[in-house]
Protein backbone atom coordinates (compact mmCIF):
# COMPACT_ATOMS: atom_id res chain seq x y z
CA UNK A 1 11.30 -51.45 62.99
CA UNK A 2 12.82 -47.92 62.46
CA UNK A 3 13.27 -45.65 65.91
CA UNK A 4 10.24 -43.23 65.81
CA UNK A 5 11.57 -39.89 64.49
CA UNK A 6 9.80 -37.22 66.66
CA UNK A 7 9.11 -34.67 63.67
CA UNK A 8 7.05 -36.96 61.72
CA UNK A 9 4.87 -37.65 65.02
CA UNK A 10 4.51 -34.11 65.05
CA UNK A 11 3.15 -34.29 61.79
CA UNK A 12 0.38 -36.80 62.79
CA UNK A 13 -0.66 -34.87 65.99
CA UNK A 14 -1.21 -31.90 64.07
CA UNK A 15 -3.11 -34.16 61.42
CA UNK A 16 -5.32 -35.15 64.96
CA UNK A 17 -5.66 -31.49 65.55
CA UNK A 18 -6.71 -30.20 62.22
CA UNK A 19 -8.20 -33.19 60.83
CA UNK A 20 -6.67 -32.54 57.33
CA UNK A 21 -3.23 -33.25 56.22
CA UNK A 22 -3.51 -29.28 54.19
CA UNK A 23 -4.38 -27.93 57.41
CA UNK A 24 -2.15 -29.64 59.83
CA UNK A 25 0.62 -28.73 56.82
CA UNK A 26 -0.69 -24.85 56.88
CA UNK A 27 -0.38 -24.51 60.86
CA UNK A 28 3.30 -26.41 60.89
CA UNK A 29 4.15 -23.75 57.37
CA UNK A 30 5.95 -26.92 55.51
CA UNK A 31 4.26 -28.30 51.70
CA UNK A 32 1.46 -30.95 52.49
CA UNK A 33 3.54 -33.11 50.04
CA UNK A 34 6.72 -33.55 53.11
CA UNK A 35 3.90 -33.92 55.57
CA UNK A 36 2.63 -36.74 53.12
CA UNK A 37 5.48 -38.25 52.04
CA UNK A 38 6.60 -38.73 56.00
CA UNK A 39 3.57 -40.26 57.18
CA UNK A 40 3.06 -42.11 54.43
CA UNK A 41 7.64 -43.56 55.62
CA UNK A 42 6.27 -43.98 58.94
CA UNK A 43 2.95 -46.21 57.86
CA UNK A 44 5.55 -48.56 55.52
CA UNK A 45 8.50 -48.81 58.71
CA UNK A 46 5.07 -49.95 61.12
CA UNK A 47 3.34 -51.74 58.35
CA UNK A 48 0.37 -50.29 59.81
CA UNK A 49 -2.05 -47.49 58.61
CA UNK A 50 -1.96 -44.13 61.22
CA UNK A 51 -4.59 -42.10 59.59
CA UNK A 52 -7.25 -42.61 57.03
CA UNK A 53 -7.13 -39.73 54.31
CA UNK A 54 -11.42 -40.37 53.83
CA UNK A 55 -12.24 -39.28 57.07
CA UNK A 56 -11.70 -35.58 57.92
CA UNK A 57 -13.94 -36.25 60.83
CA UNK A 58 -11.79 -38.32 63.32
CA UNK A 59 -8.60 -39.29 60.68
CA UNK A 60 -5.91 -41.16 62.99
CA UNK A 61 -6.52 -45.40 63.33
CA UNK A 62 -5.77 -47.16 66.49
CA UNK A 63 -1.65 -47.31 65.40
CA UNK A 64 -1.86 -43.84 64.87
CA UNK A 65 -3.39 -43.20 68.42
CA UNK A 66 -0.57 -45.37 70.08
CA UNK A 67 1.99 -43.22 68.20
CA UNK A 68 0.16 -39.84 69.60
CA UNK A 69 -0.05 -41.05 73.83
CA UNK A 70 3.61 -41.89 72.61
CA UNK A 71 4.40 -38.60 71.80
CA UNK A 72 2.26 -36.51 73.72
CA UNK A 73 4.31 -37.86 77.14
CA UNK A 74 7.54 -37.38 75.11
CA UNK A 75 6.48 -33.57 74.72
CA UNK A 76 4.71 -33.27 78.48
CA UNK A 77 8.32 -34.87 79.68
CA UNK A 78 10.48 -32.85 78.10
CA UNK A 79 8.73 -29.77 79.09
CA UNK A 80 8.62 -30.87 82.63
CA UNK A 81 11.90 -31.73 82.11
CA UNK A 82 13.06 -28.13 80.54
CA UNK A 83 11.41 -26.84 83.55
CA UNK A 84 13.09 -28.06 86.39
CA UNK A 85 16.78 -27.43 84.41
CA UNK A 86 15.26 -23.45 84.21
CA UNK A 87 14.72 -23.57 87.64
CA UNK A 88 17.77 -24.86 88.03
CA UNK A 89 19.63 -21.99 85.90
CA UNK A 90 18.24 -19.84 88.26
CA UNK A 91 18.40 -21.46 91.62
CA UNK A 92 14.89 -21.93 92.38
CA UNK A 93 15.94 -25.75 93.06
CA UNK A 94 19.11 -27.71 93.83
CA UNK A 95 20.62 -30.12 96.52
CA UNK A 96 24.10 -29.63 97.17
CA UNK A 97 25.93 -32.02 99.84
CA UNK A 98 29.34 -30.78 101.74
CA UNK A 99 31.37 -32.50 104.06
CA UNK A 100 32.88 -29.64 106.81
CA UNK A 101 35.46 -30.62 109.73
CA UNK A 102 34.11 -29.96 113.10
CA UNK A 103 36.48 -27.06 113.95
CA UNK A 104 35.30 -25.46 110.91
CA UNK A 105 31.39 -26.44 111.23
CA UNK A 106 30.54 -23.26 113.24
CA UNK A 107 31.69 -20.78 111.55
CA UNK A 108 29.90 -22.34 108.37
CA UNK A 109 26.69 -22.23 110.28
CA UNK A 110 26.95 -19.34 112.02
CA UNK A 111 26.21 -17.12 109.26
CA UNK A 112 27.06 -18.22 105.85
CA UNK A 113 24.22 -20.94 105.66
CA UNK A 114 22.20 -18.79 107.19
CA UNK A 115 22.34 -15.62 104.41
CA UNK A 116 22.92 -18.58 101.85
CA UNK A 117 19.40 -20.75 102.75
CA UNK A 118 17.70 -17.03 102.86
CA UNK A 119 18.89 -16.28 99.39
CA UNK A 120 17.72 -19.54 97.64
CA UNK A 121 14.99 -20.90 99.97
CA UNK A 122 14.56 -23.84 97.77
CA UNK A 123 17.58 -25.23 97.41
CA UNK A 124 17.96 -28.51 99.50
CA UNK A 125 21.47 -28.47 102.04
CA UNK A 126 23.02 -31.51 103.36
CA UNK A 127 26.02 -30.91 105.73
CA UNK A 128 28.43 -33.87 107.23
CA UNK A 129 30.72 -33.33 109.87
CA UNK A 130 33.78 -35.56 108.31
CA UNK A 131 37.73 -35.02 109.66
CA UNK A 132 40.16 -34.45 106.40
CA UNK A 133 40.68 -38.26 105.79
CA UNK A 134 37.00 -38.91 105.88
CA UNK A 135 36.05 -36.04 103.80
CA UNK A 136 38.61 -37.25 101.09
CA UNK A 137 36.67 -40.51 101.10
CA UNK A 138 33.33 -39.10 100.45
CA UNK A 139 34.42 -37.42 97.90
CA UNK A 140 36.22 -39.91 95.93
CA UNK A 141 32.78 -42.15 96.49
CA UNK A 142 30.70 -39.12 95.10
CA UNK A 143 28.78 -38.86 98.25
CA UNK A 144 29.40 -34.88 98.17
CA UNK A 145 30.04 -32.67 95.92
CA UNK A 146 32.99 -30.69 97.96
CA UNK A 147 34.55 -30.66 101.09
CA UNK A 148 35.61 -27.61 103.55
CA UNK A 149 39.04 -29.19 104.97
CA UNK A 150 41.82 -28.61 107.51
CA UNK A 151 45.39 -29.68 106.78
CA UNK A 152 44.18 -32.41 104.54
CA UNK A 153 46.83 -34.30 102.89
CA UNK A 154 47.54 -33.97 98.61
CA UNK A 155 45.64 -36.15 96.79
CA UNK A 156 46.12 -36.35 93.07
CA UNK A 157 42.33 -37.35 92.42
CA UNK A 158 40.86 -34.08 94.12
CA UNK A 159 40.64 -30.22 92.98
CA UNK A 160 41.72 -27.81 95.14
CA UNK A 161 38.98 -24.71 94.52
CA UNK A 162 40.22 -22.58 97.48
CA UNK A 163 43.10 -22.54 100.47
CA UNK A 164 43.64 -20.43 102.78
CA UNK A 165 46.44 -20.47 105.67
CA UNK A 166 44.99 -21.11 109.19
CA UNK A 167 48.28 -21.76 111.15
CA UNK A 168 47.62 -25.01 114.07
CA UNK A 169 48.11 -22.72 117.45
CA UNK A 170 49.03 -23.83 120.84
CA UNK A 171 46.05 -23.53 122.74
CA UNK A 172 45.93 -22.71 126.68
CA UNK A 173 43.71 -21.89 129.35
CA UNK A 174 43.37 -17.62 129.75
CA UNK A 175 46.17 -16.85 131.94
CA UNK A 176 47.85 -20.12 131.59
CA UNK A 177 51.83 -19.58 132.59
CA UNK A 178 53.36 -19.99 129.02
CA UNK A 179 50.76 -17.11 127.77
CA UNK A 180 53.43 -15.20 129.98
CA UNK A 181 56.61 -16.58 128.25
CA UNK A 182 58.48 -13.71 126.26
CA UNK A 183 59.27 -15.61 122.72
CA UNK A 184 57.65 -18.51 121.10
CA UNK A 185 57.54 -21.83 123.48
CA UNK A 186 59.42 -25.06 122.57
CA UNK A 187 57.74 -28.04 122.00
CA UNK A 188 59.85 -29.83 124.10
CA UNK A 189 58.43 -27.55 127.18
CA UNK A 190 54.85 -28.78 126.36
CA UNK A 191 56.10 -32.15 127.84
CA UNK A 192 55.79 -30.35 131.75
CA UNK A 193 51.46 -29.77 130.78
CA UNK A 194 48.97 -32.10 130.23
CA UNK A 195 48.07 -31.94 126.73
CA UNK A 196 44.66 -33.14 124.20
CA UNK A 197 44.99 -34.09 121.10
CA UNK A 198 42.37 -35.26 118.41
CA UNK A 199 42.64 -38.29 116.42
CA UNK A 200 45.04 -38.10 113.42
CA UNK A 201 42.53 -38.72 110.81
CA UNK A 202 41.54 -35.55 111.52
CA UNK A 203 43.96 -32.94 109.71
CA UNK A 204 45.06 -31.05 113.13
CA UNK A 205 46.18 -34.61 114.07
CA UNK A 206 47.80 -35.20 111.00
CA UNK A 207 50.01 -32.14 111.76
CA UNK A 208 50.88 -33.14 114.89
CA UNK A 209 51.23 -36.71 114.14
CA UNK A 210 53.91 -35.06 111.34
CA UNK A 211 56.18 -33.19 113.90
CA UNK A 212 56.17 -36.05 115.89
CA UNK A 213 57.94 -38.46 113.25
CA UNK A 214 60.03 -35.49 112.10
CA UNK A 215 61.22 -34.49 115.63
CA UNK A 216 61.56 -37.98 116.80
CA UNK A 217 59.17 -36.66 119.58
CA UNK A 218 56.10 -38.27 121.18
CA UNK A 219 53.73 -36.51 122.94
CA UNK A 220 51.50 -38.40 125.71
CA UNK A 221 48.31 -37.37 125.68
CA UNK A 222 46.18 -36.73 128.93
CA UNK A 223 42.83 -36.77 126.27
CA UNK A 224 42.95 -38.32 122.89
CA UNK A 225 39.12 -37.73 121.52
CA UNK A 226 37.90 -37.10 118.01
CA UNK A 227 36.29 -34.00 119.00
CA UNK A 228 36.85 -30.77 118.74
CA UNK A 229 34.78 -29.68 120.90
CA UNK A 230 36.13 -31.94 123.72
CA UNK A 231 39.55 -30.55 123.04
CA UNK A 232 37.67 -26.94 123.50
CA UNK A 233 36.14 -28.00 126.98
CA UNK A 234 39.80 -29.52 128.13
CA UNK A 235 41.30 -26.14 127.57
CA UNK A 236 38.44 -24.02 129.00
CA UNK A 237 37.92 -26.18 132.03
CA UNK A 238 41.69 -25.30 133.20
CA UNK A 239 42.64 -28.93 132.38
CA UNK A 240 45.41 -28.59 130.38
CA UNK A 241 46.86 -27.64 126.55
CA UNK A 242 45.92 -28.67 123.06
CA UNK A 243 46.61 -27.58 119.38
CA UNK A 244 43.61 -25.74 117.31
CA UNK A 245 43.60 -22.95 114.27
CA UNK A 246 42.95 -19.61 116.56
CA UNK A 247 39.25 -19.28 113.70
CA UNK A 248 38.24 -22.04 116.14
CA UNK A 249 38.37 -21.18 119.20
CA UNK A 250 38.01 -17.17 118.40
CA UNK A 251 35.02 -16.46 120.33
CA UNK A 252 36.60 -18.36 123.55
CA UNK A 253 39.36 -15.83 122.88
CA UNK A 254 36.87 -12.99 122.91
CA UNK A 255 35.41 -13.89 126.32
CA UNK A 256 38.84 -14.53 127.85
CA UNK A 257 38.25 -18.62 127.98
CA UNK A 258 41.08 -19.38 126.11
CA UNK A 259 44.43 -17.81 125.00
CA UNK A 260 47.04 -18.33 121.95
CA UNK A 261 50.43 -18.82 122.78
CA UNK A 262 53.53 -18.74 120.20
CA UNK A 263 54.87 -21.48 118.63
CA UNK A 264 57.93 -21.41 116.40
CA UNK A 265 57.02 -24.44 114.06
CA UNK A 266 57.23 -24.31 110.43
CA UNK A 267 54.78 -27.42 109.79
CA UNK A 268 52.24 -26.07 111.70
CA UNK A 269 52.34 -22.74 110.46
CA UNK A 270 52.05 -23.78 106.68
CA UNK A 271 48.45 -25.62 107.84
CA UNK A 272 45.41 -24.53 105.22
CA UNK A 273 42.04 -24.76 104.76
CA UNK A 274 41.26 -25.97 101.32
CA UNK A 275 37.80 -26.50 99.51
CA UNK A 276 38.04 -29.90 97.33
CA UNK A 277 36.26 -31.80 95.42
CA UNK A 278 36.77 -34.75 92.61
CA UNK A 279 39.05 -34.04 89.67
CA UNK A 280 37.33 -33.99 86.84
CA UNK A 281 33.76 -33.52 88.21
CA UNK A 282 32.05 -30.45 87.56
CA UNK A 283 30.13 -28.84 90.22
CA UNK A 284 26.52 -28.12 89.52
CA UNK A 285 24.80 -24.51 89.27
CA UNK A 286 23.80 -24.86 93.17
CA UNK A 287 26.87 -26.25 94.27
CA UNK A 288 28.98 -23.41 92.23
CA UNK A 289 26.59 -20.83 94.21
CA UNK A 290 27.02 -22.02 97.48
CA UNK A 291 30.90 -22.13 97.26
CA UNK A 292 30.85 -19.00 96.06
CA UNK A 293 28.88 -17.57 98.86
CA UNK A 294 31.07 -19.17 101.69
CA UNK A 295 33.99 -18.01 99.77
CA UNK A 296 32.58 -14.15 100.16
CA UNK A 297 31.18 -15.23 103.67
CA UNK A 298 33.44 -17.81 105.67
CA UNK A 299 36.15 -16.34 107.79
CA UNK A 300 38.08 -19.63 107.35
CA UNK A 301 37.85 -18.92 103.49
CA UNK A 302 39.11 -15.05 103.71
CA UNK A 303 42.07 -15.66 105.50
């Protein structure tokens, strides 16, 4: 049996409608003998009758009314369908899924979500906290669509959409004694503090984890956590030194919690933040808007 070609089923519902092949024919503006001749194709390819030509009354046979529910839900589903990729086209409905390190989480939320969800209040959000090596993950098992990362690593399978330079800062308790020191502190004087550092899946600790096998140097860490807000609470709590992008710890900064202190370290100092996603897969409608809203709205982004 031949597929069912849609136009001819459009013939017979009209048929259904107008009860006479001249009518339907008149309403669809095509010759009654094209009309004819397809339903007439259709009846041999079935080797069943659809409609009876003697009855203008109630024309289409039982075939004919399988062929119609057939067609009817084709039409309702495509509409429907038609529908949703309008709203779509215009934002009324999306789900877009990111993956955001932690020390880059709250300035995400703290207003770029915010004027984003009150701009398209029906599209759907999904946010994971991932380090760089676990964002690169989701996103080469499609469980996001892009990622917001720190110091992540090159990958050949991923995009880059956006990068901007954060620098990794030394990081010390307001007032701290090298906030006093006149040039940029050598690494080999952070040996005399105790120090935090985050785990090196994480791109700060990639950076770190980088100087160390370049400069034969090893620090030993008083903390090693995979939080950035631990390292955060180490520094404010007068406990000792850590490494962090100054966008991170900028309102600590603000309330005299926390100071920056110079470092003179070219690997450190190249660090970016880079929006990512899979090579070759294009972002939809939603997922274009939002990045282009934290792009305009992020102060990670507008470095």
């Amino acid at each position: 049996m031949h597929k069912l070609p849609p136009r001819t089923l459009e013939y017979l519902n009209a048929i259904a409608r107008y009860k006479t092949l001249r009518k339907a024919a008149a309403r669809l503006n095509v010759d009654p003998s094209a009309v004819s001749r397809q339903i007439t194709q259709l009846e041999a390819a079935l080797t069943l009758p659809v409609w009876d030509r003697t009855n203008p009354k109630n024309p289409i046979m039982p075939a004919g009314e399988e062929l119609l529910q057939y067609y009817r839900k084709m039409t309702s589903s495509e509409q429907a369908t038609l529908s949703r990729i309008d709203d779509l086209l215009n934002l009324r409905s999306g789900e877009v899924r990111i993956a955001v390190g932690e020390g880059i989480l709250g300035d995400l939320i703290s207003s770029s979500l915010q004027s984003f969800l009150a701009l398209h209040e029906n599209i759907q959000l999904t946010v994971e906290m991932a380090g760089a090596q676990d964002a690169v993950q989701l996103l080469q098992e499609e469980h996001i669509d892009f990622a917001l990362t720190y110091a992540s690593a090159n990958h050949p399978k991923l995009h880059c959409h956006l990068e901007t330079t954060h620098p990794l800062e030394l990081i010390v308790p307001y007032g701290h004694e090298l906030s006093k020191e006149a040039g940029p502190v050598t690494f080999e004087k952070l040996d005399q503090y105790p120090i935090a550092l985050i785990e090196k899946s994480a791109g700060m600790g990639r950076l770190v984890t980088l100087y160390e096998e370049i400069n034969h140097q090893k620090f030993t860490p008083r903390l090693r956590t995979n939080s950035v807000a631990a390292l955060k609470n180490f520094v404010v709590s007068g406990l000792g030194i850590t490494f962090m992008p100054l966008q991170t710890v900028y309102d600590e900064i603000a309330t005299q919690k926390i100071e920056v202190v110079s470092l003179n370290n070219p690997i450190f100092e190249q660090a970016k933040v880079r929006v990512l996603s899979l090579e070759g897969r294009e972002l939809t409608l939603a997922a274009q808007a939002l990045l282009k809203h934290l792009s305009e709205t992020m102060n990670f982004l507008n470095a």
